[in-house]
PDB file of N, CA and C in Angstrom:
ATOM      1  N   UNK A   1     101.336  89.152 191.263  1.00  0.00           N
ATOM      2  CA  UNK A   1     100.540  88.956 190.075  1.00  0.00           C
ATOM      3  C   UNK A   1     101.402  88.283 189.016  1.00  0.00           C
ATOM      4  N   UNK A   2     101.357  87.246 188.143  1.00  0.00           N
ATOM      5  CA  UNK A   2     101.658  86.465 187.149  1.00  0.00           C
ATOM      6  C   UNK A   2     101.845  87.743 186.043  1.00  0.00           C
ATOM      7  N   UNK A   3     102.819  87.172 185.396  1.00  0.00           N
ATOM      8  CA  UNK A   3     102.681  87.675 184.065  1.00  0.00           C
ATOM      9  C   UNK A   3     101.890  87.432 183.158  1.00  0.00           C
ATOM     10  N   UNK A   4     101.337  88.168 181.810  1.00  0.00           N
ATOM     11  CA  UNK A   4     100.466  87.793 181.228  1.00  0.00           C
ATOM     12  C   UNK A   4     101.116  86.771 179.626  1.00  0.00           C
ATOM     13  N   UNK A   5     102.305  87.201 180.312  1.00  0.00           N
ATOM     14  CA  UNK A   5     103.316  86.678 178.819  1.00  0.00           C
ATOM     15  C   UNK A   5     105.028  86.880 179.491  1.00  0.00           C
ATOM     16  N   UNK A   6     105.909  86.159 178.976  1.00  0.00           N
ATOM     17  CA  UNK A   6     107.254  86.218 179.661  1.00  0.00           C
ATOM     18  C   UNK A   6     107.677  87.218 178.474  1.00  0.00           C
ATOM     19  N   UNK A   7     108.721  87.886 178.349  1.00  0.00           N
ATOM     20  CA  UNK A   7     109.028  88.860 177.111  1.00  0.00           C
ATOM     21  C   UNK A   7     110.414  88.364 177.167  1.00  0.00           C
ATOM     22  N   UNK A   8     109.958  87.815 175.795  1.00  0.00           N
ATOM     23  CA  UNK A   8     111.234  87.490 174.998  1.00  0.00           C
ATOM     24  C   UNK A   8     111.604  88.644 174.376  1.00  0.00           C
ATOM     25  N   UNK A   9     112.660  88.128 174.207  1.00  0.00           N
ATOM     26  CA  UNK A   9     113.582  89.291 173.046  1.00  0.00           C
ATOM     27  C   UNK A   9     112.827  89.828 171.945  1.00  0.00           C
ATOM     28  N   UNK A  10     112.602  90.934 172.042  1.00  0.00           N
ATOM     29  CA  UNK A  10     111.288  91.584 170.926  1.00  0.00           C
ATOM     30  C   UNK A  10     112.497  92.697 169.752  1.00  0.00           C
ATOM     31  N   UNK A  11     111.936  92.271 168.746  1.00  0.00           N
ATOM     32  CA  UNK A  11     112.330  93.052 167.872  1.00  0.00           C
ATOM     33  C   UNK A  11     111.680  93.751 167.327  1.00  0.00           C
ATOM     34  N   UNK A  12     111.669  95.004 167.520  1.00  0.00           N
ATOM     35  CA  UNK A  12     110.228  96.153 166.959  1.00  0.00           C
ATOM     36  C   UNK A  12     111.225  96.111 165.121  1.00  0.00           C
ATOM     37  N   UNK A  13     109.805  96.328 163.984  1.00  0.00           N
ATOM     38  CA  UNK A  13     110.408  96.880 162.950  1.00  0.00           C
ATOM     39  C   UNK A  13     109.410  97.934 162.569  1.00  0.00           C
ATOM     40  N   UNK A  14     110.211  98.954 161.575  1.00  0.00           N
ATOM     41  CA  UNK A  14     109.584 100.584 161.710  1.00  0.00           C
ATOM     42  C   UNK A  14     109.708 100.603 160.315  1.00  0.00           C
ATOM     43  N   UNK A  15     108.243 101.423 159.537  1.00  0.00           N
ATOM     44  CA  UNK A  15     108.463 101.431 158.034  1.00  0.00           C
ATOM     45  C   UNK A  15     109.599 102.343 157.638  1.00  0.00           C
ATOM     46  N   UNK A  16     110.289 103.413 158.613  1.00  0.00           N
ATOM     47  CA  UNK A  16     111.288 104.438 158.104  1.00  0.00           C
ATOM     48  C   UNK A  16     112.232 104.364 159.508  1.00  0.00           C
ATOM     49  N   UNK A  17     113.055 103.337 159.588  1.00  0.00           N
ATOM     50  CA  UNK A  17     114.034 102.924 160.653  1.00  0.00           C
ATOM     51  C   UNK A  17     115.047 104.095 161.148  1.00  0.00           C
ATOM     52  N   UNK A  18     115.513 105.087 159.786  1.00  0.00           N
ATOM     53  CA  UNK A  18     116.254 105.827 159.638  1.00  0.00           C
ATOM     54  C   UNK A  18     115.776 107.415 160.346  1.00  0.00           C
ATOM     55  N   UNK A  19     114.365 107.460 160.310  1.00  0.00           N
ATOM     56  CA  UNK A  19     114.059 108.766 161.128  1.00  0.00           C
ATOM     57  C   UNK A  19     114.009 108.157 162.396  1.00  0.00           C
ATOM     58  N   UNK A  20     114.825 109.460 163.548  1.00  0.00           N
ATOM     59  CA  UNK A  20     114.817 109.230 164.650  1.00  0.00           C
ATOM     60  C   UNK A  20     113.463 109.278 165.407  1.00  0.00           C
ATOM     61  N   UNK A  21     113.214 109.051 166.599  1.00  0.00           N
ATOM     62  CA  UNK A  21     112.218 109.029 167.036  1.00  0.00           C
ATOM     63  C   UNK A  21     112.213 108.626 168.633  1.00  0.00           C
ATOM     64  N   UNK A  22     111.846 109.054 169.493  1.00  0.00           N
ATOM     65  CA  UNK A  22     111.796 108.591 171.200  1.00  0.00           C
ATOM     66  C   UNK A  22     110.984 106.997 171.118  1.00  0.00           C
ATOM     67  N   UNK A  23     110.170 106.928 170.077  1.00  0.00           N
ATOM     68  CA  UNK A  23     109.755 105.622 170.613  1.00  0.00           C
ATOM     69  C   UNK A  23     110.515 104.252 169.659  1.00  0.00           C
ATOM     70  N   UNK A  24     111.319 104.455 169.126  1.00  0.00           N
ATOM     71  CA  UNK A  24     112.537 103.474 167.971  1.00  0.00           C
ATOM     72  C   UNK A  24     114.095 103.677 168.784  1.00  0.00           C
ATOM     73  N   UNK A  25     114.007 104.546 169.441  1.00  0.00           N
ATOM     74  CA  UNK A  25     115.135 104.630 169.942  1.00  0.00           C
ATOM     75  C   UNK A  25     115.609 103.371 170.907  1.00  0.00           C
ATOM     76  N   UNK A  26     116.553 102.459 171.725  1.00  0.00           N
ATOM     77  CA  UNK A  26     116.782 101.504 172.566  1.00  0.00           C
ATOM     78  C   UNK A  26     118.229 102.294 173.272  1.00  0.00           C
ATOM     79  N   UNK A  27     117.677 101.893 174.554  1.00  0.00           N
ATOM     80  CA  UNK A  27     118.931 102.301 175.183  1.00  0.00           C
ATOM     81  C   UNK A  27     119.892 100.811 175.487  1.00  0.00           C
ATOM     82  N   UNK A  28     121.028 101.041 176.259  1.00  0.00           N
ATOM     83  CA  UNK A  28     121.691 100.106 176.391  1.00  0.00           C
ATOM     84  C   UNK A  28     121.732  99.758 177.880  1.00  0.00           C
ATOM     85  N   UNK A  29     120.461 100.999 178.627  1.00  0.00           N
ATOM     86  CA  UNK A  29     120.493 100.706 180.227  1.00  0.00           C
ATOM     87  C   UNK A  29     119.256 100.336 179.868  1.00  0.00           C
ATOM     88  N   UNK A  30     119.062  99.132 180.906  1.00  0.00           N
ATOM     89  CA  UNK A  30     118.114  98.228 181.446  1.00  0.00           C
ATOM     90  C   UNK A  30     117.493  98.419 183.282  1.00  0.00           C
ATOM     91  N   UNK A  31     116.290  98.557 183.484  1.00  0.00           N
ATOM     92  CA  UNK A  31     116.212  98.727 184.985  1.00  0.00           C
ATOM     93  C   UNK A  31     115.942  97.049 185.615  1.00  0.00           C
ATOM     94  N   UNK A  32     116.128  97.243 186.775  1.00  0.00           N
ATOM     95  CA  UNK A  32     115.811  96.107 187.982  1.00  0.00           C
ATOM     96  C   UNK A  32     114.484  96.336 188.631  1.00  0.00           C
ATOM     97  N   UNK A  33     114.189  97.578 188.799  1.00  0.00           N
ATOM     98  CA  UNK A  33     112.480  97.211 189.416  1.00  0.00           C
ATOM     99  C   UNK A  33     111.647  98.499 187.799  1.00  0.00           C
ATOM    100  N   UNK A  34     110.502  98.295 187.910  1.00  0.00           N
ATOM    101  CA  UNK A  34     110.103  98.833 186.960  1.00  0.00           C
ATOM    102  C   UNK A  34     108.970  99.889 187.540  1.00  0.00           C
ATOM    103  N   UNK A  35     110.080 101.056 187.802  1.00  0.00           N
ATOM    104  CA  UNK A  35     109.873 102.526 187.926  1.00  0.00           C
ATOM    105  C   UNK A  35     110.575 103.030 187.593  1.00  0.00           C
ATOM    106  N   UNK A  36     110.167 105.251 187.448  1.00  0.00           N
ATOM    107  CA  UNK A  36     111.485 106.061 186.863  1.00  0.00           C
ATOM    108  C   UNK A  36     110.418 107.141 187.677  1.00  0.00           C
ATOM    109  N   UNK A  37     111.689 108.299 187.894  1.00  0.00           N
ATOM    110  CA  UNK A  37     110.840 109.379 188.636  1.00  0.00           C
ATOM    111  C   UNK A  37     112.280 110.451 188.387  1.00  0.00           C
ATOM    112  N   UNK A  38     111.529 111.707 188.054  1.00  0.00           N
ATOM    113  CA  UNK A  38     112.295 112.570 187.772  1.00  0.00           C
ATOM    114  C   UNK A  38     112.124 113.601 189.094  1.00  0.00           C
ATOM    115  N   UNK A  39     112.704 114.957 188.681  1.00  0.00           N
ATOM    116  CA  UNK A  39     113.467 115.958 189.892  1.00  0.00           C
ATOM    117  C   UNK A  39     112.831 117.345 189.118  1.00  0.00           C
ATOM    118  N   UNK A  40     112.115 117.981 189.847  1.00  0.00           N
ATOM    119  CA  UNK A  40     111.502 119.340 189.773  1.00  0.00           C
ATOM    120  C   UNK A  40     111.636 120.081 191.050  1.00  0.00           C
ATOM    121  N   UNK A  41     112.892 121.324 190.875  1.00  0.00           N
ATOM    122  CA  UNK A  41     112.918 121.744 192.164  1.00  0.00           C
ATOM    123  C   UNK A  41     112.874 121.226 192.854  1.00  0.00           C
ATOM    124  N   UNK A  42     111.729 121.589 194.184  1.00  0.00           N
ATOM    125  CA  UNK A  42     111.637 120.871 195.428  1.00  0.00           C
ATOM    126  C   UNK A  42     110.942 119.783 195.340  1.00  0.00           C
ATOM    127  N   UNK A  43     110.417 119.054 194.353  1.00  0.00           N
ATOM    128  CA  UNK A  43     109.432 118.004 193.899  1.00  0.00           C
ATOM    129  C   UNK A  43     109.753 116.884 193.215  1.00  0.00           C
ATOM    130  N   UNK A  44     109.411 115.813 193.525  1.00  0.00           N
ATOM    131  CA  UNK A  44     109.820 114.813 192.894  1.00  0.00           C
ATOM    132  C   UNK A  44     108.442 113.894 192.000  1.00  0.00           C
ATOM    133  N   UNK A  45     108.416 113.281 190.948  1.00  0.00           N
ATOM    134  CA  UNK A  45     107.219 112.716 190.121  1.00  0.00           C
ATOM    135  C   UNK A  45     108.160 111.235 190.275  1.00  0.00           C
ATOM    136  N   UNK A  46     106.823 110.708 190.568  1.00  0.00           N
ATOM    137  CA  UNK A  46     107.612 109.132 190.258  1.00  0.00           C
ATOM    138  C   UNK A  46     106.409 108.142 189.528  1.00  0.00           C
ATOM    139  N   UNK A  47     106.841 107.686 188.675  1.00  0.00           N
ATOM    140  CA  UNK A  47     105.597 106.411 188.149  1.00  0.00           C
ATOM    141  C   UNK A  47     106.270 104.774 188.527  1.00  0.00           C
ATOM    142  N   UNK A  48     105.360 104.252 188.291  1.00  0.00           N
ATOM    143  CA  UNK A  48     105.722 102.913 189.108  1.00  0.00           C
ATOM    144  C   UNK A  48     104.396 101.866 188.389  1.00  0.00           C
ATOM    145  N   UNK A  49     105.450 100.686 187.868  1.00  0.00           N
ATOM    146  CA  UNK A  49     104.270  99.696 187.245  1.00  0.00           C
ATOM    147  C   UNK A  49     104.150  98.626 187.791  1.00  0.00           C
ATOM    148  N   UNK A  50     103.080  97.652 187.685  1.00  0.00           N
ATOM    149  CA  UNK A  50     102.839  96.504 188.290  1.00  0.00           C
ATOM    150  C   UNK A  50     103.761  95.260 187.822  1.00  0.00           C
ATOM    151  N   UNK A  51     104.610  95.509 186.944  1.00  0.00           N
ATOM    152  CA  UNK A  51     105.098  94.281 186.417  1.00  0.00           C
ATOM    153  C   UNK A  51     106.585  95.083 185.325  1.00  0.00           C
ATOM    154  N   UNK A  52     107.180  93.802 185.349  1.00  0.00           N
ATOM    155  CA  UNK A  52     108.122  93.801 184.114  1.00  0.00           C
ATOM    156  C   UNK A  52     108.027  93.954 182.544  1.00  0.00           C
ATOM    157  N   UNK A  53     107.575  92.740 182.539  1.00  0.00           N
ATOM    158  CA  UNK A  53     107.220  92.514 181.043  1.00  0.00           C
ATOM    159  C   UNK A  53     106.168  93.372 180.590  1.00  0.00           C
ATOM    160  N   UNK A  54     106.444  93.260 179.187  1.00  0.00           N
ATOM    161  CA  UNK A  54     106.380  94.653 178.543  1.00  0.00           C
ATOM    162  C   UNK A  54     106.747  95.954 178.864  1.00  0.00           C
ATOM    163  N   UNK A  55     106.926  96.210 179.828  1.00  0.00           N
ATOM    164  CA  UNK A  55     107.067  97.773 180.291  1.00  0.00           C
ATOM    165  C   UNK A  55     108.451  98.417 179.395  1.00  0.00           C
ATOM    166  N   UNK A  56     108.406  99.044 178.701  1.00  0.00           N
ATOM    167  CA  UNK A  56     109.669  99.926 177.993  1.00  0.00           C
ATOM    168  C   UNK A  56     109.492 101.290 178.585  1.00  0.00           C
ATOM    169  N   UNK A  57     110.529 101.759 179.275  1.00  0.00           N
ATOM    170  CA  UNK A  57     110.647 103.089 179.973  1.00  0.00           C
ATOM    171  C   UNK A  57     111.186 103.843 178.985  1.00  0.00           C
ATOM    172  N   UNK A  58     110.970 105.050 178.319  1.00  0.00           N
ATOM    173  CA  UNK A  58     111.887 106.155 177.122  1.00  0.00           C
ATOM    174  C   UNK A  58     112.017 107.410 177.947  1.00  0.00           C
ATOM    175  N   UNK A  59     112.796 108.334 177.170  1.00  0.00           N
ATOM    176  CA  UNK A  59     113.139 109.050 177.821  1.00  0.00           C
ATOM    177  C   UNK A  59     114.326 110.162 177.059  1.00  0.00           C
ATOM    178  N   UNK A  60     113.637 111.275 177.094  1.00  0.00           N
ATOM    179  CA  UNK A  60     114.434 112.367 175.929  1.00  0.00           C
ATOM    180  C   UNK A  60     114.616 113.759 176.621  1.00  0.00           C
ATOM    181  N   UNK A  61     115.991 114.359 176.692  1.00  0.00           N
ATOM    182  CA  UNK A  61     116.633 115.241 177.263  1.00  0.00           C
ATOM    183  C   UNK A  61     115.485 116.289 177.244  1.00  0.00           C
ATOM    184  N   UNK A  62     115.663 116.338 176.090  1.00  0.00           N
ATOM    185  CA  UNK A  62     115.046 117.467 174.876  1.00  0.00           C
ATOM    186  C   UNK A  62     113.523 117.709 174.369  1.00  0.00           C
ATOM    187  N   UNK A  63     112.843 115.915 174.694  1.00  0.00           N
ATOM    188  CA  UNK A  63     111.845 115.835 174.236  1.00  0.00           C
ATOM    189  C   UNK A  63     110.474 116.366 174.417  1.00  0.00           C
ATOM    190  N   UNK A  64     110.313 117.108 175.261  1.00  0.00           N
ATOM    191  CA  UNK A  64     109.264 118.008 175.653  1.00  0.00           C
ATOM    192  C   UNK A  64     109.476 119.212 175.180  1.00  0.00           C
ATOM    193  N   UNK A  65     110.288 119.850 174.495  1.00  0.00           N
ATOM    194  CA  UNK A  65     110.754 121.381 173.561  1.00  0.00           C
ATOM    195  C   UNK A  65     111.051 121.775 174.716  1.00  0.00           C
ATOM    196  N   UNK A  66     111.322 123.369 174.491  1.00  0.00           N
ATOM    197  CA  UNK A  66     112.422 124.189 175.066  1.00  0.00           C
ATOM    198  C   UNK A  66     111.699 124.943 176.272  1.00  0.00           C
ATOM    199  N   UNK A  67     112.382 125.292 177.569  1.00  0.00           N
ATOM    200  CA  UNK A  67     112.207 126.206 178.505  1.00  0.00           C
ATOM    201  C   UNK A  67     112.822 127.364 178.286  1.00  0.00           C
ATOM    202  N   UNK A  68     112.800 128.975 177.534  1.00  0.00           N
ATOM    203  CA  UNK A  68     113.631 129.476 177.660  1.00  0.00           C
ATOM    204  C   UNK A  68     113.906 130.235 178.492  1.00  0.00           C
ATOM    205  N   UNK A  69     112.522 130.589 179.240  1.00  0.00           N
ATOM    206  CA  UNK A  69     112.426 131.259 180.577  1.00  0.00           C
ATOM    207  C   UNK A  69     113.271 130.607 182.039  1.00  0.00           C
ATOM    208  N   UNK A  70     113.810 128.962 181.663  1.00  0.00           N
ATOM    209  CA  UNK A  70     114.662 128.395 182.726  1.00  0.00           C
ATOM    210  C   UNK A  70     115.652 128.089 182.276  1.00  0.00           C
ATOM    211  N   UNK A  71     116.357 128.660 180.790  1.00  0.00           N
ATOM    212  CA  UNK A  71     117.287 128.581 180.243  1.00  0.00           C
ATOM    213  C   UNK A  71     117.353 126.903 180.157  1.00  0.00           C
ATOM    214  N   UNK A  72     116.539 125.935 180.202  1.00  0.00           N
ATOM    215  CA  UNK A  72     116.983 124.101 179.805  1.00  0.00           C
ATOM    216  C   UNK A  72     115.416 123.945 178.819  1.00  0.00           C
ATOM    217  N   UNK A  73     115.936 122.571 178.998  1.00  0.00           N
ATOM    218  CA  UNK A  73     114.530 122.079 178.157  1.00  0.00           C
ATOM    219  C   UNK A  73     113.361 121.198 179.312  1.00  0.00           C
ATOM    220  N   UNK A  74     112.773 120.738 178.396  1.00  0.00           N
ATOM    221  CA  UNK A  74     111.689 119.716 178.870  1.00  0.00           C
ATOM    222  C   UNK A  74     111.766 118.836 178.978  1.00  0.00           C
ATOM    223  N   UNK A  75     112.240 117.610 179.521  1.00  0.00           N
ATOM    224  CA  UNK A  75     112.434 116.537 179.342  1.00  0.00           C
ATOM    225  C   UNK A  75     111.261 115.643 178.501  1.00  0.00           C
ATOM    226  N   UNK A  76     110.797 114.471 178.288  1.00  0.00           N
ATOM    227  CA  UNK A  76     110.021 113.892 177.666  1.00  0.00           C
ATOM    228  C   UNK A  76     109.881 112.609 178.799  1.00  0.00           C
ATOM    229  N   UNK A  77     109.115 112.038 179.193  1.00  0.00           N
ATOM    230  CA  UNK A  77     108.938 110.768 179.744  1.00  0.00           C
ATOM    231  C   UNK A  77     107.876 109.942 179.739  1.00  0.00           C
ATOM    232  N   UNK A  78     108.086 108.636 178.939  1.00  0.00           N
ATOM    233  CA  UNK A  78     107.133 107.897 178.442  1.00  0.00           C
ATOM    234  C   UNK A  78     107.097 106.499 178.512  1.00  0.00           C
ATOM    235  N   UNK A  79     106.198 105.621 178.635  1.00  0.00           N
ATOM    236  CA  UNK A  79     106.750 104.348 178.903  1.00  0.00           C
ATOM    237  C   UNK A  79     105.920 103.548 177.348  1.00  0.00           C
ATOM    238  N   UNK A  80     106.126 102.099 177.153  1.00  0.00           N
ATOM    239  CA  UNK A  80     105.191 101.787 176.121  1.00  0.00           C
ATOM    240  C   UNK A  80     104.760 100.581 176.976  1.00  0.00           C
ATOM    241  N   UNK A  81     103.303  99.495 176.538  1.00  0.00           N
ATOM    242  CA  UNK A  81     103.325  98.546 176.945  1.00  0.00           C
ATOM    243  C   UNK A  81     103.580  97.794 175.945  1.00  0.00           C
ATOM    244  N   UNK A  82     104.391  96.840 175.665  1.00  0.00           N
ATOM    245  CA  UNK A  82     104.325  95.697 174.456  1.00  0.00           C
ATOM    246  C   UNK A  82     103.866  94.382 174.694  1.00  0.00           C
ATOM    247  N   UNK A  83     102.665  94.032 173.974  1.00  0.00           N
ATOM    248  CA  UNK A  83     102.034  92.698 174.076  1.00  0.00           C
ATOM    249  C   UNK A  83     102.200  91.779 172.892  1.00  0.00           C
ATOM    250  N   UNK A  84     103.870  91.253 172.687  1.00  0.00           N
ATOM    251  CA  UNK A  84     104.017  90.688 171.200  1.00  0.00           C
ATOM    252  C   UNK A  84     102.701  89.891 170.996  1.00  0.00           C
ATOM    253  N   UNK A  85     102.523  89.028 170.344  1.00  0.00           N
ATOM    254  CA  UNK A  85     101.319  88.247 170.060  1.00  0.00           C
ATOM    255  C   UNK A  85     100.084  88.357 170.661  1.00  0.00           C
ATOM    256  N   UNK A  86      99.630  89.601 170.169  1.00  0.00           N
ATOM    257  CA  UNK A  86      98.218  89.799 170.996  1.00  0.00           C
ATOM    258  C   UNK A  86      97.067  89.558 170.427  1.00  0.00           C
ATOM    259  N   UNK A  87      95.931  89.101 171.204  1.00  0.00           N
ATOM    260  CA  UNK A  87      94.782  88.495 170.794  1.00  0.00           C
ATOM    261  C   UNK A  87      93.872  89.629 170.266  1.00  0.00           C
ATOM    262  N   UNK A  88      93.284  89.875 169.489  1.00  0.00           N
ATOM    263  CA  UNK A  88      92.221  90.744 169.281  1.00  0.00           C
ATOM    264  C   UNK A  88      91.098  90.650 170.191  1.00  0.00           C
ATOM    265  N   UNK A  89      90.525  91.995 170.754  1.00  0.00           N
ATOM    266  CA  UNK A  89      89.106  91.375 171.734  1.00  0.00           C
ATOM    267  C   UNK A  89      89.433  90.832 173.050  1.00  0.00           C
ATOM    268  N   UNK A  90      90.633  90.566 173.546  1.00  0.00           N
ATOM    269  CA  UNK A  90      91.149  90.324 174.753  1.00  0.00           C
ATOM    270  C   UNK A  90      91.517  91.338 175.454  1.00  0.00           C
ATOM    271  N   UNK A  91      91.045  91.985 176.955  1.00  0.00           N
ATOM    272  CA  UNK A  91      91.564  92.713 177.345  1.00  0.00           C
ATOM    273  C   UNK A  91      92.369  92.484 177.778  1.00  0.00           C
ATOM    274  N   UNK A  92      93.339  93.407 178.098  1.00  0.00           N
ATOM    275  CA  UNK A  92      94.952  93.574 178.761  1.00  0.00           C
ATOM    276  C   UNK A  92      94.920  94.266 180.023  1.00  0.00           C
ATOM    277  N   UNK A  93      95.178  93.978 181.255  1.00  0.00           N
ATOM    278  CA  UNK A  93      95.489  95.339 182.045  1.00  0.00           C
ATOM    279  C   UNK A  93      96.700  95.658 182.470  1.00  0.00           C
ATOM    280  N   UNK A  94      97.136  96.794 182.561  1.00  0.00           N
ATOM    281  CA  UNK A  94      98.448  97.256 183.312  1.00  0.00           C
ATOM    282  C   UNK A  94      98.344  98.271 184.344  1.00  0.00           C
ATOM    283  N   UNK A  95      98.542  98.344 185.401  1.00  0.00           N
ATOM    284  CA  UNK A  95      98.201  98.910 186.726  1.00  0.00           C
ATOM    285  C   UNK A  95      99.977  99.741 186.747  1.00  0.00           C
ATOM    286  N   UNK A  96      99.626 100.996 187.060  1.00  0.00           N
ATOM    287  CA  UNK A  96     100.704 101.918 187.239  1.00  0.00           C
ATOM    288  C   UNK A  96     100.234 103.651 188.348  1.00  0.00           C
ATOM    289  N   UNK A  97     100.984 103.282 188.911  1.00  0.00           N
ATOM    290  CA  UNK A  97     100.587 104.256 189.713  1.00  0.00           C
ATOM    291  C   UNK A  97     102.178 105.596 189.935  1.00  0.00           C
ATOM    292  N   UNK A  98     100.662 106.862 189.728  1.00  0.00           N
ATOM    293  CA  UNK A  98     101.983 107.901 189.681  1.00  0.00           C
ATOM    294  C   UNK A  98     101.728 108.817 191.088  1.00  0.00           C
ATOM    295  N   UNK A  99     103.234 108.907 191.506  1.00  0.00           N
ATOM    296  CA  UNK A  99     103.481 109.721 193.339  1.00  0.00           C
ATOM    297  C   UNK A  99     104.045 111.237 192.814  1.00  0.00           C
ATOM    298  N   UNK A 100     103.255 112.371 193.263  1.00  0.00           N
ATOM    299  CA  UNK A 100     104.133 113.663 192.963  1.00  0.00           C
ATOM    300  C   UNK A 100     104.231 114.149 194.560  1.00  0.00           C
ATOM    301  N   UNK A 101     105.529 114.262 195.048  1.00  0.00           N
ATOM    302  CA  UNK A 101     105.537 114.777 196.371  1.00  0.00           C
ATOM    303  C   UNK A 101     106.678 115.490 196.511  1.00  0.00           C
ATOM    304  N   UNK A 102     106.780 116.168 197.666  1.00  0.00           N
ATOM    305  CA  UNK A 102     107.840 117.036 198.112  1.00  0.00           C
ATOM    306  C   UNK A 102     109.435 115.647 197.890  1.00  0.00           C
ATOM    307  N   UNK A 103     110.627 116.762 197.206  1.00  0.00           N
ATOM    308  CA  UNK A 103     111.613 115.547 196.647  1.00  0.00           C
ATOM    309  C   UNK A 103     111.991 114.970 198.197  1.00  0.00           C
ATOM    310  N   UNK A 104     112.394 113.501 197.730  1.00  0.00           N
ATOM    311  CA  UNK A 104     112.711 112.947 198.838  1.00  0.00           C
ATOM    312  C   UNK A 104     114.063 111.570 197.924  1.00  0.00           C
ATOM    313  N   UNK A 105     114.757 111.072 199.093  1.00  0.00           N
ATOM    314  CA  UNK A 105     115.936 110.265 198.643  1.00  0.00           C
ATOM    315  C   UNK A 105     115.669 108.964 197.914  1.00  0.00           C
ATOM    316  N   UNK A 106     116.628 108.561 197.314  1.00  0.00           N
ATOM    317  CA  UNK A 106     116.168 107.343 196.486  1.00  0.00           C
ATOM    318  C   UNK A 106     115.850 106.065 197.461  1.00  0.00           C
ATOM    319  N   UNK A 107     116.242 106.351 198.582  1.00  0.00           N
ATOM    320  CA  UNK A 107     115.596 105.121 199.743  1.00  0.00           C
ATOM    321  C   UNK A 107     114.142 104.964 199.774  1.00  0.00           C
ATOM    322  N   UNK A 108     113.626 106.639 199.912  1.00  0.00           N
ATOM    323  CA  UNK A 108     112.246 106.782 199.829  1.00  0.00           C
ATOM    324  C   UNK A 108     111.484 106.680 198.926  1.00  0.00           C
ATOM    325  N   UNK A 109     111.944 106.229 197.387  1.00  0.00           N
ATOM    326  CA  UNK A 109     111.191 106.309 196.131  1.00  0.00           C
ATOM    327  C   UNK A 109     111.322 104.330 196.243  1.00  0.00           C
ATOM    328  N   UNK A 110     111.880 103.904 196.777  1.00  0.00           N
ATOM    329  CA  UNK A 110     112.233 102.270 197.184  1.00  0.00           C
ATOM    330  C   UNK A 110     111.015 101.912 197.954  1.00  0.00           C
ATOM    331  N   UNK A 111     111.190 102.796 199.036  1.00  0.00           N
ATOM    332  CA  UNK A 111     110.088 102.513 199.875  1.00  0.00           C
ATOM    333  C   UNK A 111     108.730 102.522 199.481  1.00  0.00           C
ATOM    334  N   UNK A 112     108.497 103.931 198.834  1.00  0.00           N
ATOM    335  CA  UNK A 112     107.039 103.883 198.143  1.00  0.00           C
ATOM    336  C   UNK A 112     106.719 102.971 196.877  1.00  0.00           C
ATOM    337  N   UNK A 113     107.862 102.308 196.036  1.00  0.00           N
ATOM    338  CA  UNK A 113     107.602 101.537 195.289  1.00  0.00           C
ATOM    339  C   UNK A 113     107.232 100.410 196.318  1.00  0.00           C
ATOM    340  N   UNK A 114     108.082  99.780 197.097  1.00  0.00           N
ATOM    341  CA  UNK A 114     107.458  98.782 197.901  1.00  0.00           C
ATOM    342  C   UNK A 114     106.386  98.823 198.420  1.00  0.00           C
ATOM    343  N   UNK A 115     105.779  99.661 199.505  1.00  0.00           N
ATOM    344  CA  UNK A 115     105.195  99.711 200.317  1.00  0.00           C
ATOM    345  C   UNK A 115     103.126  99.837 198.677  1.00  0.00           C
ATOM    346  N   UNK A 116     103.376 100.431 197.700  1.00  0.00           N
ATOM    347  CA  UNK A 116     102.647 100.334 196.867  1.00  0.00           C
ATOM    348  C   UNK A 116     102.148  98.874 196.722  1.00  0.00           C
ATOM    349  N   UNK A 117     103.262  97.740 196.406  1.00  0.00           N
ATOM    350  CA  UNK A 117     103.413  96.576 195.474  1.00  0.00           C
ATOM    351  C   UNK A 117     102.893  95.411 196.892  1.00  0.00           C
ATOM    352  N   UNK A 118     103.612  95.695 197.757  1.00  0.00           N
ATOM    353  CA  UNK A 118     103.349  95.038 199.157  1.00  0.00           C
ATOM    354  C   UNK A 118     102.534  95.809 200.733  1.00  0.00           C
ATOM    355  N   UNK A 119     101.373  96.216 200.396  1.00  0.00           N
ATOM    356  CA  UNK A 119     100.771  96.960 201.460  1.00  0.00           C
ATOM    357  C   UNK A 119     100.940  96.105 202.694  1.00  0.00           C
TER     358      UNK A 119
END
């Protein structure tokens, strides 16, 4: 599938830059295919998007509040879509599909991203 736009270098600006926030935050890691899947016990969650551009993956230790019954926290996991110059009245689509299964190796989270993208 084509992109709907190439993503240039986007500069988000925020009326209060100075309060923190999961979605102002930028990391300095960048991914190569555009999925993330976390680790629950014996279980693994994985999301997986149709494309690059736009996709911003976030992601906060902390950001889901506290477990105290498992002594950790919650993690937070969120993605954004960004459509710099967007048309009003134009739809957009973004196709993302989420896998919750018994945990399995990062070969196998490869595989199901592939085998998704290329049936």
């Amino acid at each position: 599938m084509p992109p709907l736009f190439m993503q240039a270098a986007l500069t988000l600006e925020f009326a209060n830059p100075a309060k923190p926030a999961l979605f102002k935050s930028v990391s300095p890691l960048r991914f190569d295919l555009p999925f993330f899947y976390g680790l629950f016990e014996d279980l693994i969650w994985i999301v997986m998007f149709d494309r690059k551009d736009g996709i911003r993956i976030t992601h906060s230790p902390s950001g889901g509040g506290g477990a105290p019954g498992r002594r950790t926290t919650n993690p937070a996991w969120d993605f954004q879509y960004l459509i710099p110059e967007y048309e009003a009245a134009r739809t957009y689509e973004l196709r993302v599909r989420t896998v919750f299964r018994p945990r399995c190796s990062r070969d196998d989270v490869l595989k199901e991203y592939d085998s998704w993208l290329r049936p």
